[in-house]
N, C-alpha and C. Protein backbone atom coordinates (compact mmCIF):
# COMPACT_ATOMS: atom_id res chain seq x y z
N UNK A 1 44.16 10.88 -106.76
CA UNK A 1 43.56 10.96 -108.08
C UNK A 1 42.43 9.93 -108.22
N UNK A 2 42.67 9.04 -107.94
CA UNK A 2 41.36 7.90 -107.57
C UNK A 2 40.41 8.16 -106.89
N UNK A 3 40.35 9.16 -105.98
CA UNK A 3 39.02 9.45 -105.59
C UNK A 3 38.06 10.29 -106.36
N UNK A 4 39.08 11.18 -107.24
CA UNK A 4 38.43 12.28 -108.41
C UNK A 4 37.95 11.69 -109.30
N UNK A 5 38.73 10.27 -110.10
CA UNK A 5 38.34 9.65 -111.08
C UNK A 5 38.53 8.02 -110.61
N UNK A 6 37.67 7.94 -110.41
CA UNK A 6 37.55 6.10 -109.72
C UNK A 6 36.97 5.36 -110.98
N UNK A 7 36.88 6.00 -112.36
CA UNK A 7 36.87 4.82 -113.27
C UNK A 7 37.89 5.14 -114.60
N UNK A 8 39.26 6.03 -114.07
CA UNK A 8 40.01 6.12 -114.84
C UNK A 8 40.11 7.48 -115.71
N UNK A 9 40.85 7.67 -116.48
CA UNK A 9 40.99 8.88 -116.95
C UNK A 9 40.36 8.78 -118.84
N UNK A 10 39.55 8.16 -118.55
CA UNK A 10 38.43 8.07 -119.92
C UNK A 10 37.56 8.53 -120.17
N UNK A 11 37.23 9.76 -120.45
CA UNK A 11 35.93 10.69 -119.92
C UNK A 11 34.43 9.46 -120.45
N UNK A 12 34.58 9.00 -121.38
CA UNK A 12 33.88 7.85 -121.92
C UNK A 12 32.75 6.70 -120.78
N UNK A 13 33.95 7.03 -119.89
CA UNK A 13 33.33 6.10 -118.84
C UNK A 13 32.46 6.54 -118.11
N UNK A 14 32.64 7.76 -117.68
CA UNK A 14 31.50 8.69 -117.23
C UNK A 14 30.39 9.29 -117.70
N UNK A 15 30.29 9.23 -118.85
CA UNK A 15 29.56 9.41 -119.85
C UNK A 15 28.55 8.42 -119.84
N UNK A 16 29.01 6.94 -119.84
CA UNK A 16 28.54 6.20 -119.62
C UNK A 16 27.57 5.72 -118.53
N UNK A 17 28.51 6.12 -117.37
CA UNK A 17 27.44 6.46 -115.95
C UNK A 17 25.97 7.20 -115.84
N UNK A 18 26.79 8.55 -116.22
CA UNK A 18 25.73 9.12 -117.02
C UNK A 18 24.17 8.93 -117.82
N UNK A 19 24.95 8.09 -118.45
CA UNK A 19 23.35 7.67 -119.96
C UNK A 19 23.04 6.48 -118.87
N UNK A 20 23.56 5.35 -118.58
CA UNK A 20 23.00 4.63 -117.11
C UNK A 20 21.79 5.58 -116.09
N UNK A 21 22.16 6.44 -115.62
CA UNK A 21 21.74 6.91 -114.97
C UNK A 21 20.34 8.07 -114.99
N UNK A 22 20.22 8.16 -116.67
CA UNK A 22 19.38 8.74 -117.47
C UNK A 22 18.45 7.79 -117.53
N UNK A 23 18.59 6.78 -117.94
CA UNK A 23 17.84 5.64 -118.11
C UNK A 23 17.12 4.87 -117.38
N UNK A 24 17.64 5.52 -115.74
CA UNK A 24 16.43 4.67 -114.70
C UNK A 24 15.20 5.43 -114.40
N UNK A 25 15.27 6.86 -115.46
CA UNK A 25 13.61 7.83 -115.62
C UNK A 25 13.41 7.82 -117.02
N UNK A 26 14.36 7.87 -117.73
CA UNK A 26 14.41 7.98 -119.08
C UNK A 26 14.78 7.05 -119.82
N UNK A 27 14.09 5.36 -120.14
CA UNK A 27 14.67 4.24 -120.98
C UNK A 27 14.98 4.24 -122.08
N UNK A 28 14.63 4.80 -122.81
CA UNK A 28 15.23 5.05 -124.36
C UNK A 28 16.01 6.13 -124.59
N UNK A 29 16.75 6.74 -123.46
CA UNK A 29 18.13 7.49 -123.47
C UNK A 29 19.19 6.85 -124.60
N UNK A 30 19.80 7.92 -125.32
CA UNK A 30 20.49 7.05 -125.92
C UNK A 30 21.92 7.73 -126.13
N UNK A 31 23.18 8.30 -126.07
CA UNK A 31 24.09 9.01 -125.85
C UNK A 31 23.93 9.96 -127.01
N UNK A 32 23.36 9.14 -128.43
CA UNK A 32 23.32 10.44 -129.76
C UNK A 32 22.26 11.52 -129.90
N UNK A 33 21.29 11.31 -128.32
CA UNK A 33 20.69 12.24 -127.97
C UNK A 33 21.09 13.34 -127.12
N UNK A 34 22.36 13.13 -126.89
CA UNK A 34 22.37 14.31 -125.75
C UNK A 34 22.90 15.35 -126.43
N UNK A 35 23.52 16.50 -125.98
CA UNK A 35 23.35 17.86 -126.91
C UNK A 35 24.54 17.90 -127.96
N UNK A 36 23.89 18.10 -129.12
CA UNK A 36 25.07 18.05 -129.92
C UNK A 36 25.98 19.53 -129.66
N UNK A 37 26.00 20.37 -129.04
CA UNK A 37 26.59 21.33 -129.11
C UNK A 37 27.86 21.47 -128.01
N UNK A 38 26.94 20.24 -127.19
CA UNK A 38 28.51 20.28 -126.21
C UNK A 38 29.17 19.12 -126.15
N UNK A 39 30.45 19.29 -125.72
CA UNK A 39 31.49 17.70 -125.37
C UNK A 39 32.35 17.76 -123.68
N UNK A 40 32.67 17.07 -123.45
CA UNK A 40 33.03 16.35 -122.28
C UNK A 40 34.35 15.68 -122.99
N UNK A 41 35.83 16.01 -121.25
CA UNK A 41 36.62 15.46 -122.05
C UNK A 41 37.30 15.64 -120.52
N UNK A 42 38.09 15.19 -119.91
CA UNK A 42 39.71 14.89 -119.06
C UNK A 42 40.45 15.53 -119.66
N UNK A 43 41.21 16.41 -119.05
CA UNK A 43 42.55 17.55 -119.74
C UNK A 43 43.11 17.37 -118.39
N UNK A 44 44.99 17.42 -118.72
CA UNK A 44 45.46 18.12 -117.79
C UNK A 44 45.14 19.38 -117.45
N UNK A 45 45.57 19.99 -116.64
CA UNK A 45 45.94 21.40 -116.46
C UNK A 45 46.92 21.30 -115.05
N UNK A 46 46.96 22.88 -115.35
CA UNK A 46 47.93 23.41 -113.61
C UNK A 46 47.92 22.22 -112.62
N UNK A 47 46.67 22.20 -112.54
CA UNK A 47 46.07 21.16 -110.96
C UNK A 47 46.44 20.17 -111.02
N UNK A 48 46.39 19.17 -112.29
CA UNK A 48 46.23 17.88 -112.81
C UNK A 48 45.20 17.89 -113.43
N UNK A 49 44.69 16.41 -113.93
CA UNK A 49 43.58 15.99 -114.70
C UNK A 49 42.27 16.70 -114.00
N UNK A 50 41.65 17.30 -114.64
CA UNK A 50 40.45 18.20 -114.42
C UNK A 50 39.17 17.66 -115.71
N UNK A 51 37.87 17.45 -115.20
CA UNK A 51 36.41 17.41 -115.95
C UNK A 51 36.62 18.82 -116.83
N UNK A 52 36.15 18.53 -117.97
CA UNK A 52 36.28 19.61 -118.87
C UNK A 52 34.90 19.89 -119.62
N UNK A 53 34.55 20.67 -119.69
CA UNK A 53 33.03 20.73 -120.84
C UNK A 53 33.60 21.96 -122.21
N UNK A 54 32.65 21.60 -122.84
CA UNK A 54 33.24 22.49 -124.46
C UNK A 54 31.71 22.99 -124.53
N UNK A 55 31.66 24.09 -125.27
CA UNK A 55 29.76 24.21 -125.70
C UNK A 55 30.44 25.01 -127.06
N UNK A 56 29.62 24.68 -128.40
CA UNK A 56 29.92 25.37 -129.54
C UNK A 56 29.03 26.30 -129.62
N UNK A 57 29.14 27.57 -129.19
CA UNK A 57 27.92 28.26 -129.82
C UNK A 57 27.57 28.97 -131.50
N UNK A 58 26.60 29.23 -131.60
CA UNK A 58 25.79 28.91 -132.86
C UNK A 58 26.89 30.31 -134.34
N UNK A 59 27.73 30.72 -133.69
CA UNK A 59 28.48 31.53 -134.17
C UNK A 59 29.89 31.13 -134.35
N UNK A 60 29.85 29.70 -133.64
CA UNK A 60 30.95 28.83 -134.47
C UNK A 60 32.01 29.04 -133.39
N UNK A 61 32.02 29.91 -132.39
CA UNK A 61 32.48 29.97 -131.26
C UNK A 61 32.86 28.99 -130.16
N UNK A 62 34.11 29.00 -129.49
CA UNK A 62 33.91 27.47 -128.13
C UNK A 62 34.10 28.29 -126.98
N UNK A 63 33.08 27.65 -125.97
CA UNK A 63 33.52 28.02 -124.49
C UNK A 63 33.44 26.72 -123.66
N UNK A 64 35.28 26.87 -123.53
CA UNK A 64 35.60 26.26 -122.53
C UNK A 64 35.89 26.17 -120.74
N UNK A 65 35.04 25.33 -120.32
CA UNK A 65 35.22 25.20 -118.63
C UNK A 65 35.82 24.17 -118.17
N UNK A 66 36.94 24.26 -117.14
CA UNK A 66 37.46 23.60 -116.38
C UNK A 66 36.91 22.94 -115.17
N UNK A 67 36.37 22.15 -114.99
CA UNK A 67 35.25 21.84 -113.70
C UNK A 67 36.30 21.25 -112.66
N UNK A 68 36.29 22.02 -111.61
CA UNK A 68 37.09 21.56 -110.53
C UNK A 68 36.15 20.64 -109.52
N UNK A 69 35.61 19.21 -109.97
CA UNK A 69 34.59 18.53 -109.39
C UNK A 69 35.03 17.16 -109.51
N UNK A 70 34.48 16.07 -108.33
CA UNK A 70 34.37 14.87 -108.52
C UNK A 70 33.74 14.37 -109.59
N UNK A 71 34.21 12.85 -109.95
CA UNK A 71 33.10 12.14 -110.68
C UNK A 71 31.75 12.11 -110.78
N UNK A 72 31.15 12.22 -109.29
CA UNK A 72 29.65 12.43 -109.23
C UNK A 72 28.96 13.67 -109.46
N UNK A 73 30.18 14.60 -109.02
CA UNK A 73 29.32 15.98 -109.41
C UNK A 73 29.56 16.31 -110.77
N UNK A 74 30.32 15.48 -111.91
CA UNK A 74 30.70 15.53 -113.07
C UNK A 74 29.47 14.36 -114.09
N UNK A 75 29.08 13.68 -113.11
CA UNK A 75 28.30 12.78 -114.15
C UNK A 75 26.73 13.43 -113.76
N UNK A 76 26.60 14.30 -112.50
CA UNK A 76 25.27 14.77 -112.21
C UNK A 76 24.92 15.84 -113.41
N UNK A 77 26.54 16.57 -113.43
CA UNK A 77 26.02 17.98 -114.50
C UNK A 77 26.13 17.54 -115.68
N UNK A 78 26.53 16.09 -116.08
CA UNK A 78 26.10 15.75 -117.34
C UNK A 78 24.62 15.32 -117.59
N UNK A 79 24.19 14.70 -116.34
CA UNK A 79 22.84 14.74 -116.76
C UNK A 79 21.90 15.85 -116.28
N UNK A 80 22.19 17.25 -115.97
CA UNK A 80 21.16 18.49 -115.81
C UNK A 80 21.38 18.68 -117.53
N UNK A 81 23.02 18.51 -118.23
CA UNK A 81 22.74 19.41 -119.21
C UNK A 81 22.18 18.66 -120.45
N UNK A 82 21.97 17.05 -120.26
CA UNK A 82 21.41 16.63 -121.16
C UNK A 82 19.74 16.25 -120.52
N UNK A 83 19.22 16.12 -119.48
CA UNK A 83 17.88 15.93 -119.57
C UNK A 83 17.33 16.79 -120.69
N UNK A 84 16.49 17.61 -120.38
CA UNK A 84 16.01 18.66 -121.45
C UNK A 84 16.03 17.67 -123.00
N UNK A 85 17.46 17.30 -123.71
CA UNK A 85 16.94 16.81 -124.74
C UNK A 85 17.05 15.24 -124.53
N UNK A 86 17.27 14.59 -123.74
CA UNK A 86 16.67 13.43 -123.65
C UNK A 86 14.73 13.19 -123.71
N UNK A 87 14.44 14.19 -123.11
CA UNK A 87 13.07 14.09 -122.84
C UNK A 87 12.62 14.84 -124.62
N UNK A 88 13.08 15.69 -125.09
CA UNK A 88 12.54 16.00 -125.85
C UNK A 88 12.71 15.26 -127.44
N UNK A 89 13.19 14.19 -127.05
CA UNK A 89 13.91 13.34 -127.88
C UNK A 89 12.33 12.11 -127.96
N UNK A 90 11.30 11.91 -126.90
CA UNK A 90 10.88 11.22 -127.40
C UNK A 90 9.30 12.24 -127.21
N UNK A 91 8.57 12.05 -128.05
CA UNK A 91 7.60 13.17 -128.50
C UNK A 91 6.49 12.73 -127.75
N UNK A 92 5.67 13.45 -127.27
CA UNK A 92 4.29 12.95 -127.23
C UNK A 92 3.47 12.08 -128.29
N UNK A 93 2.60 10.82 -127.74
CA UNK A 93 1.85 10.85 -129.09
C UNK A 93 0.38 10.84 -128.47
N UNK A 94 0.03 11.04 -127.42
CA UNK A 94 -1.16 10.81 -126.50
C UNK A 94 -1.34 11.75 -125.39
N UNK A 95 -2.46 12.33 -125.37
CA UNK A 95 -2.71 13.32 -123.76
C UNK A 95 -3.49 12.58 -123.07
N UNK A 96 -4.42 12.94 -122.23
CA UNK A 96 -5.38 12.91 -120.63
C UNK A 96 -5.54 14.06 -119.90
N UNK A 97 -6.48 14.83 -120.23
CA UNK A 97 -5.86 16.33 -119.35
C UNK A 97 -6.61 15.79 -118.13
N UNK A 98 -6.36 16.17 -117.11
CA UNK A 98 -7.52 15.48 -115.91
C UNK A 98 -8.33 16.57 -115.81
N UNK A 99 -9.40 16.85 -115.70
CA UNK A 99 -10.66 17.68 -115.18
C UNK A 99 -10.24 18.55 -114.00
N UNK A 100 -10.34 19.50 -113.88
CA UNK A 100 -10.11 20.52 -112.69
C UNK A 100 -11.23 21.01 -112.04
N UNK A 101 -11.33 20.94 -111.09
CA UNK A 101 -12.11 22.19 -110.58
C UNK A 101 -11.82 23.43 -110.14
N UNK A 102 -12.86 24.02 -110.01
CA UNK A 102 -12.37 25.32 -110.63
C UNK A 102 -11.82 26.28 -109.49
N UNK A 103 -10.97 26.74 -109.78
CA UNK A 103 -10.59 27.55 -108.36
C UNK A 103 -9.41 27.09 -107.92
N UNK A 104 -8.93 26.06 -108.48
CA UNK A 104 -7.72 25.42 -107.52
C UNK A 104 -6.87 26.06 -107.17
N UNK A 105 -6.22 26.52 -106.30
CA UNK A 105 -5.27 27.67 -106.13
C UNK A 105 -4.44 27.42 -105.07
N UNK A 106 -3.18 27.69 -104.89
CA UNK A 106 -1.84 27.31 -103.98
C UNK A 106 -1.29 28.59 -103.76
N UNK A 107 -1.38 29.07 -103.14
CA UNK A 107 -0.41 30.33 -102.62
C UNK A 107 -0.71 31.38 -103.65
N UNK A 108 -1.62 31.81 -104.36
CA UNK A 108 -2.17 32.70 -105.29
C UNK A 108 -2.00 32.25 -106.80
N UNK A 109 -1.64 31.14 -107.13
CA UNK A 109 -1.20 30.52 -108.04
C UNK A 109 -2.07 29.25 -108.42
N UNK A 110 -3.22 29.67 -109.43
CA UNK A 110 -4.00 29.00 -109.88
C UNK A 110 -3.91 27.77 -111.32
N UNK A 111 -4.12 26.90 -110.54
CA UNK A 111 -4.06 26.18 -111.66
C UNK A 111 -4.75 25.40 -112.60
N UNK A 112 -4.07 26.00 -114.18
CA UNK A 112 -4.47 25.99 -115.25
C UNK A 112 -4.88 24.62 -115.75
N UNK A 113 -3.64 23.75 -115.97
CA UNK A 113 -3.67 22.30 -116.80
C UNK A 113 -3.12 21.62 -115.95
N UNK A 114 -3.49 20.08 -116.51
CA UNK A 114 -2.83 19.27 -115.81
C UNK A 114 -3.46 17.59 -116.75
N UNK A 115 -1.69 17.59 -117.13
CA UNK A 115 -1.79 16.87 -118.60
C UNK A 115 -1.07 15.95 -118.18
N UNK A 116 -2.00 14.47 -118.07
CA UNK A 116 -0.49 13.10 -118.55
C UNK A 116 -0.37 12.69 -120.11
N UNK A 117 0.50 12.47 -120.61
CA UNK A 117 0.72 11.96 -121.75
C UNK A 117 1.69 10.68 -122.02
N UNK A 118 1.28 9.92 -122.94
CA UNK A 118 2.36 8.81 -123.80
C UNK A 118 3.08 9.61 -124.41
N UNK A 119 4.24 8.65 -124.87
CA UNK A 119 5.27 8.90 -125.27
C UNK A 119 5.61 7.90 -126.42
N UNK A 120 6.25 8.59 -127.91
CA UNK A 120 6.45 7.78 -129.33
C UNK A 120 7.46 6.70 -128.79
N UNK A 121 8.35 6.85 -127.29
CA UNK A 121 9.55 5.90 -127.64
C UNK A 121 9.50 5.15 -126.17
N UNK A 122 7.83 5.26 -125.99
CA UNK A 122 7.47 4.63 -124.56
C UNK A 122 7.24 5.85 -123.24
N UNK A 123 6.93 5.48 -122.24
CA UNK A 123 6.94 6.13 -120.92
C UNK A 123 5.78 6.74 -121.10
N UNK A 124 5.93 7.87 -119.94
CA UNK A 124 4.60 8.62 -119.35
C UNK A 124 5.67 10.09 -118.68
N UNK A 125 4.68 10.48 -118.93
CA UNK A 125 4.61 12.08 -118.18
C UNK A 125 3.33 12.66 -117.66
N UNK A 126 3.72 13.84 -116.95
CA UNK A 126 2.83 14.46 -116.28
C UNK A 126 3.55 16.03 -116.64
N UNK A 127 2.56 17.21 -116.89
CA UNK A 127 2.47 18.82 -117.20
C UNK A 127 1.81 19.09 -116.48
N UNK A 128 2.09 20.07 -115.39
CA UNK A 128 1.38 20.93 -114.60
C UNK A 128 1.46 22.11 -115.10
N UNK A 129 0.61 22.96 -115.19
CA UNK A 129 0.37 24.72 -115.42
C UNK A 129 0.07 25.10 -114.64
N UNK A 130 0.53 26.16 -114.10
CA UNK A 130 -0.18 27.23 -113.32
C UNK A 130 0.57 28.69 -113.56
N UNK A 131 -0.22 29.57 -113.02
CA UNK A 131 -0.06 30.61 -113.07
C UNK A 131 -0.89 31.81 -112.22
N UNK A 132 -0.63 33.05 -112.02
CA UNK A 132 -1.01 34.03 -111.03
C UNK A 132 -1.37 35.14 -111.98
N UNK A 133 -1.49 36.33 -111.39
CA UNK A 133 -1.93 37.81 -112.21
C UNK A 133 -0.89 37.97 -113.25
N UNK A 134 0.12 37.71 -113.08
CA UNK A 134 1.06 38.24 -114.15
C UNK A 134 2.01 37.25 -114.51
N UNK A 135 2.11 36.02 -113.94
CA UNK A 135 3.32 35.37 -114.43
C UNK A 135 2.73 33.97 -114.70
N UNK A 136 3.18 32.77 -115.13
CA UNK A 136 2.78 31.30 -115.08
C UNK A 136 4.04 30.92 -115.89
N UNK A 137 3.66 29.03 -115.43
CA UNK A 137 4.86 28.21 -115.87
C UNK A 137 4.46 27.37 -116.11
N UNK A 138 5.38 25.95 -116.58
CA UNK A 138 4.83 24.57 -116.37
C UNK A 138 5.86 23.92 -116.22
N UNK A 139 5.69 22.95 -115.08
CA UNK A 139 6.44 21.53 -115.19
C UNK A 139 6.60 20.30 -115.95
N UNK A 140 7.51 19.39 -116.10
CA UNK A 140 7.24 18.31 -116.69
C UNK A 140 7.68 17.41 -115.95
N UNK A 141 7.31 16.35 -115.69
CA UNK A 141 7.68 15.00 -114.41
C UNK A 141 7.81 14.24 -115.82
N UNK A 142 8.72 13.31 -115.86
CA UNK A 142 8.70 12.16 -116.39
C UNK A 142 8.48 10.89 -115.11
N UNK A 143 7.67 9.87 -115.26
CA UNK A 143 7.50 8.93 -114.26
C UNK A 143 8.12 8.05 -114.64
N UNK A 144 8.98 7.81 -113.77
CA UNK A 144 9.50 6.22 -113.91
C UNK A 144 9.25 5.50 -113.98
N UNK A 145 9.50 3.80 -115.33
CA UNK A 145 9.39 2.84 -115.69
C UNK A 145 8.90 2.14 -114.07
N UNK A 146 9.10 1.98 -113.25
CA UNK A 146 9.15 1.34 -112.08
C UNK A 146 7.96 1.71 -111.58
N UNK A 147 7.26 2.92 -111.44
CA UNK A 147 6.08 3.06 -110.78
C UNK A 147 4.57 2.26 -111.39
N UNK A 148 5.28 1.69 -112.64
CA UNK A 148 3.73 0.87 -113.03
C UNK A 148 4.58 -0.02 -112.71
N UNK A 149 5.12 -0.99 -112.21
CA UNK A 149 5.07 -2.33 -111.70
C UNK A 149 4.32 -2.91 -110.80
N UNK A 150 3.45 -2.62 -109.75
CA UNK A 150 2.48 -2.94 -108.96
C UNK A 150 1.12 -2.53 -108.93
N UNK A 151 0.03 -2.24 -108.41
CA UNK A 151 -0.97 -2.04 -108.89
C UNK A 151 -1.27 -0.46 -109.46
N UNK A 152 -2.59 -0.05 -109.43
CA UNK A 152 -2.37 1.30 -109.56
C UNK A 152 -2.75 2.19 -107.91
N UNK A 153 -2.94 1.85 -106.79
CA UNK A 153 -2.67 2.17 -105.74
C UNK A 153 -1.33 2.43 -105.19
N UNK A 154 -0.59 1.41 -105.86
CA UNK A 154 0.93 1.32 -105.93
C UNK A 154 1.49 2.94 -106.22
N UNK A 155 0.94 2.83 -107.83
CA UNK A 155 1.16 3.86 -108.72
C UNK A 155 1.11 4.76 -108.24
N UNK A 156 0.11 5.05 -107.60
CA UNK A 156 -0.26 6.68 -107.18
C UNK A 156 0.33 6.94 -106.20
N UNK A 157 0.53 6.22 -104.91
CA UNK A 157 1.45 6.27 -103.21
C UNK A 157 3.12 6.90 -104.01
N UNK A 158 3.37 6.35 -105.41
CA UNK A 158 4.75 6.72 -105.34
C UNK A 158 4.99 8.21 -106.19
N UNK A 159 3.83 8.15 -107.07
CA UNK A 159 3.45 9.30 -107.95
C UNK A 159 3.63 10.38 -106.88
N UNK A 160 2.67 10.16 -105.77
CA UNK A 160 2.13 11.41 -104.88
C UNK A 160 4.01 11.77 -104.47
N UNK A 161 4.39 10.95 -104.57
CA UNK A 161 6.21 11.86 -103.87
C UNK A 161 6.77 12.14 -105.23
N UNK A 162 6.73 11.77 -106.08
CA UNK A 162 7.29 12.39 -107.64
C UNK A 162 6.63 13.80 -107.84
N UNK A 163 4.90 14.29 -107.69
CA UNK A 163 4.51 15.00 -107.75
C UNK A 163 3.59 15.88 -106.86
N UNK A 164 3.75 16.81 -106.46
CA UNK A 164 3.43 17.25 -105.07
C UNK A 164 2.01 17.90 -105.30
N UNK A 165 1.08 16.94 -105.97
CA UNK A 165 -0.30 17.67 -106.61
C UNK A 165 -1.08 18.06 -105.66
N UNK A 166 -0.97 17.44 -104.02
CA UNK A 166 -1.50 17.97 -102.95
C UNK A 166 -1.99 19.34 -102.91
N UNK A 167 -0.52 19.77 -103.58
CA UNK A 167 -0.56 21.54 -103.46
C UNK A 167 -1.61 22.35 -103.99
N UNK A 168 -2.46 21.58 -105.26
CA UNK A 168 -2.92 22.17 -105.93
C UNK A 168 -4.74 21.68 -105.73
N UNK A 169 -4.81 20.85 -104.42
CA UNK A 169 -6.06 20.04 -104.20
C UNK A 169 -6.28 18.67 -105.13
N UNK A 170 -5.11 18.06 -106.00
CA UNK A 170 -5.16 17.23 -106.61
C UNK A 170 -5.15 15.81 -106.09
N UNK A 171 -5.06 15.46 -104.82
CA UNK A 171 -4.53 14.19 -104.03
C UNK A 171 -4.60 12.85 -104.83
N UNK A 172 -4.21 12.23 -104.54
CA UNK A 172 -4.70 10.38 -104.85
C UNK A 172 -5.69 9.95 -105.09
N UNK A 173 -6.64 10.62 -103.52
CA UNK A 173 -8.27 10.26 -103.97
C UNK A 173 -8.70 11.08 -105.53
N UNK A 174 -8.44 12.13 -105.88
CA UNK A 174 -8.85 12.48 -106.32
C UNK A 174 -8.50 12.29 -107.76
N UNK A 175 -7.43 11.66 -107.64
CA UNK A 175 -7.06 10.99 -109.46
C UNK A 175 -7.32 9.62 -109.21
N UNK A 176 -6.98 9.32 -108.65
CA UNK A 176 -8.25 7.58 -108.62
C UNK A 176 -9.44 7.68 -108.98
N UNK A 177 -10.24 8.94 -108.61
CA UNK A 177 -11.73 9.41 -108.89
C UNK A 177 -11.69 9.92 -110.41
N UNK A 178 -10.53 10.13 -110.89
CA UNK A 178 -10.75 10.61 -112.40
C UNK A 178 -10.66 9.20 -113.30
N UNK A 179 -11.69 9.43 -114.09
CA UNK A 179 -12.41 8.96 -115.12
C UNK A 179 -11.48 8.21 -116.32
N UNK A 180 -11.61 7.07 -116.43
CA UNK A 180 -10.31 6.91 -117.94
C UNK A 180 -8.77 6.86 -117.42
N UNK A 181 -8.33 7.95 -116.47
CA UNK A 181 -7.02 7.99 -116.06
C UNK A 181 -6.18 6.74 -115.99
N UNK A 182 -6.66 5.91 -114.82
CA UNK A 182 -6.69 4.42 -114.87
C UNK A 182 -6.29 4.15 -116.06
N UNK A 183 -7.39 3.92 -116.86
CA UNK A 183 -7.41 3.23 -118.16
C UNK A 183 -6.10 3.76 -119.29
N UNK A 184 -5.96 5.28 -118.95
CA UNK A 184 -4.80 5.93 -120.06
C UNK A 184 -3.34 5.36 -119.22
N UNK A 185 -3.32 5.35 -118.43
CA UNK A 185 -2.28 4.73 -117.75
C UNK A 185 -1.80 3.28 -117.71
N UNK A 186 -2.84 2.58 -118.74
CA UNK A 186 -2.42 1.13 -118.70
C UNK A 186 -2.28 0.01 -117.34
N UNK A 187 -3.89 0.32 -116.63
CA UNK A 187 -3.73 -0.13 -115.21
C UNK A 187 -5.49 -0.78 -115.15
């Protein structure tokens, strides 16, 4: 049982791991952000003590799952199902679109935007767009507190593995070469 739950049978504690673990991309994580619709809880059952999730849906309804998983794969799917509103928890208050040229294209998949922005409760992000004849999407990178600690050469060597802008003809040189970026980045 200690290897399933190595900090006890307190779902609390994992939870805790959790918002920890939110917080080394996301610093102003805060637990009354994560989804109000679902809960986390330790139940017996058949097996023994089993990870449990609840989701209320909007019809006043509960669906309950039994997660037959370790601690880690229990504190990972707590944070897939709360990113989303952690991030949307702190708003934009600032863009930078970077300049494109035109044509950029990856495997038939041209791309549209490409947006860093501030954030009301701190941090940085990055939005990529793209899209093809019939379909498009966008990403969102949040960058970690840690990648502005050294210069902005720093910045970008660790950026370039957070974000694979290569793909799109975007490289290092070529956001070093953009205008202001620097400067919106606080560097």
């Amino acid at each position: 049982m200690e290897e399933r739950f190595p900090l006890g049978l307190d779902v609390e504690a994992y939870l805790d791991k959790a918002l920890e673990a939110l917080r080394e991309t996301y610093p102003w994580a805060e637990r009354q952000q994560f989804r109000k619709e679902r809960r986390y809880a330790i139940e017996e059952t058949a097996d023994g003590p089993r990870f449990v999730t609840y989701f209320r849906w909007s019809d006043g309804s509960v669906e309950r799952e039994v997660l037959g998983c370790d601690a880690g794969k229990f504190i990972e799917t707590v944070i897939s199902q709360n990113r989303d509103w952690i991030e949307d928890a702190n708003p934009e208050t600032e863009r930078f679109d970077v300049p494109l040229r035109g044509g950029i294209d990856a495997h038939g998949w041209l791309l549209e935007q490409y947006t860093f922005a501030k954030h009301e409760l701190g941090g940085y992000s990055v939005t990529v767009t793209a899209g093809n004849r019939s379909a498009g999407g966008s990403r969102t990178f949040f960058i970690p507190p840690e990648f502005f600690a050294g210069s902005y050469d720093d910045f970008l060597a660790q950026y370039a593995e957070l974000v694979p802008a290569y793909a799109f003809g975007l490289d290092t040189d070529y956001l070093a070469e953009t205008e202001g970026l620097r400067a919106f980045l606080g560097f």
